[in-house]
Protein backbone atom coordinates (compact mmCIF):
# COMPACT_ATOMS: atom_id res chain seq x y z
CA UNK A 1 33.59 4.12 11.47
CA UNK A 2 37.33 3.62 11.98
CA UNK A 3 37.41 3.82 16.07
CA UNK A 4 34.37 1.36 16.29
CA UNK A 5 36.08 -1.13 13.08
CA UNK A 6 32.84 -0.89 11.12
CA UNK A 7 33.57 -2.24 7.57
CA UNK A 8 30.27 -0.68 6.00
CA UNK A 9 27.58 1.90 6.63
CA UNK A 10 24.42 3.87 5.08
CA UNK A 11 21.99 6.30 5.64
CA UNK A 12 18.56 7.49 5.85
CA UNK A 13 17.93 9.96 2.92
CA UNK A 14 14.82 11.70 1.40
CA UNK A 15 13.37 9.95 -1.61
CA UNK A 16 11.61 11.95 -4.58
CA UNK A 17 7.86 10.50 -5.01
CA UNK A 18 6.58 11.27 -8.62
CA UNK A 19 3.86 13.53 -6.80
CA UNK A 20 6.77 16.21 -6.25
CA UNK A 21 6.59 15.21 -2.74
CA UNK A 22 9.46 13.82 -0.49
CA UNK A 23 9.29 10.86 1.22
CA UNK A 24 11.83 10.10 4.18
CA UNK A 25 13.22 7.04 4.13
CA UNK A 26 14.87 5.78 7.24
CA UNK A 27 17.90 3.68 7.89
CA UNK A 28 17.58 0.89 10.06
CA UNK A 29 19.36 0.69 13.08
CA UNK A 30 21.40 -2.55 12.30
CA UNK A 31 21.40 -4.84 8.98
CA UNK A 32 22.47 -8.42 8.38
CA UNK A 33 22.88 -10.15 5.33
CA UNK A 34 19.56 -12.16 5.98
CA UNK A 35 17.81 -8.65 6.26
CA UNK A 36 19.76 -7.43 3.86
CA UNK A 37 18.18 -9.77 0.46
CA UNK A 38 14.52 -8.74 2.05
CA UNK A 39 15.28 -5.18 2.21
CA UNK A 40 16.36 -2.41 -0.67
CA UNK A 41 16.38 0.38 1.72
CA UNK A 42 20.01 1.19 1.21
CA UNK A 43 20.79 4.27 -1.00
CA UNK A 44 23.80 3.76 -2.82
CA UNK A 45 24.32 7.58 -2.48
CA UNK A 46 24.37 7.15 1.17
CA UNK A 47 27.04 4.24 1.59
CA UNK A 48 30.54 4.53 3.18
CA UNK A 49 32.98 1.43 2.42
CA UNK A 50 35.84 1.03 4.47
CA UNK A 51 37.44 -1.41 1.95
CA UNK A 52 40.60 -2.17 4.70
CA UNK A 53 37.69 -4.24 6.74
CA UNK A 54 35.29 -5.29 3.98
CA UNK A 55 37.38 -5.85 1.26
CA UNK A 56 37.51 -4.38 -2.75
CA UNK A 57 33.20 -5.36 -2.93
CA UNK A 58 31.61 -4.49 -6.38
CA UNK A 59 28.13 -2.62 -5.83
CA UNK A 60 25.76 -3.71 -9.30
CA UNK A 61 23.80 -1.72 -11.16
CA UNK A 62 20.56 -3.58 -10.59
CA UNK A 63 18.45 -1.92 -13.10
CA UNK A 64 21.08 -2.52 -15.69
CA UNK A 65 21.80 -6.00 -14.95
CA UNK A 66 18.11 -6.71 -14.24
CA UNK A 67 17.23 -5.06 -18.12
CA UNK A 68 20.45 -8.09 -19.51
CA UNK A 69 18.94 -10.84 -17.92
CA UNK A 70 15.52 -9.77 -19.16
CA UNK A 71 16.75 -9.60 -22.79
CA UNK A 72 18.99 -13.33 -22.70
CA UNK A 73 15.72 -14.74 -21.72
CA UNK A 74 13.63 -13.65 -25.00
């Protein structure tokens, strides 16, 4: 990441199905920000941050923050 500047990177990973199986998820070979509000294929597990190019970034806890909204709308 450092020699080629790249602020921010991920992985493919192997995702548990509720079958028991494992289903392999794989990483795509380049992401923009367009893609990137289609797609949830990023594992958070997976990500490297070089905050020196991208900056100090907060990463959400969707479910979370998805379970607040929910309830201020009732």
């Amino acid at each position: 990441m450092t020699a080629n500047k790249i602020g921010f990177s991920f992985a493919a990973y192997y995702r548990n199905e509720p079958n028991g199986k494992k289903r392999f998820v794989a990483a795509p070979a380049e992401m923009t920000y367009k893609k990137l509000l289609r797609n949830t294929t990023i594992g958070y597990l997976t990500v490297m941050i070089d905050r020196t190019i991208v900056g100090n970034i907060l990463l959400v806890n969707i479910f979370i923050f998805a379970q607040s909204q929910h309830a201020c709308q009732r």
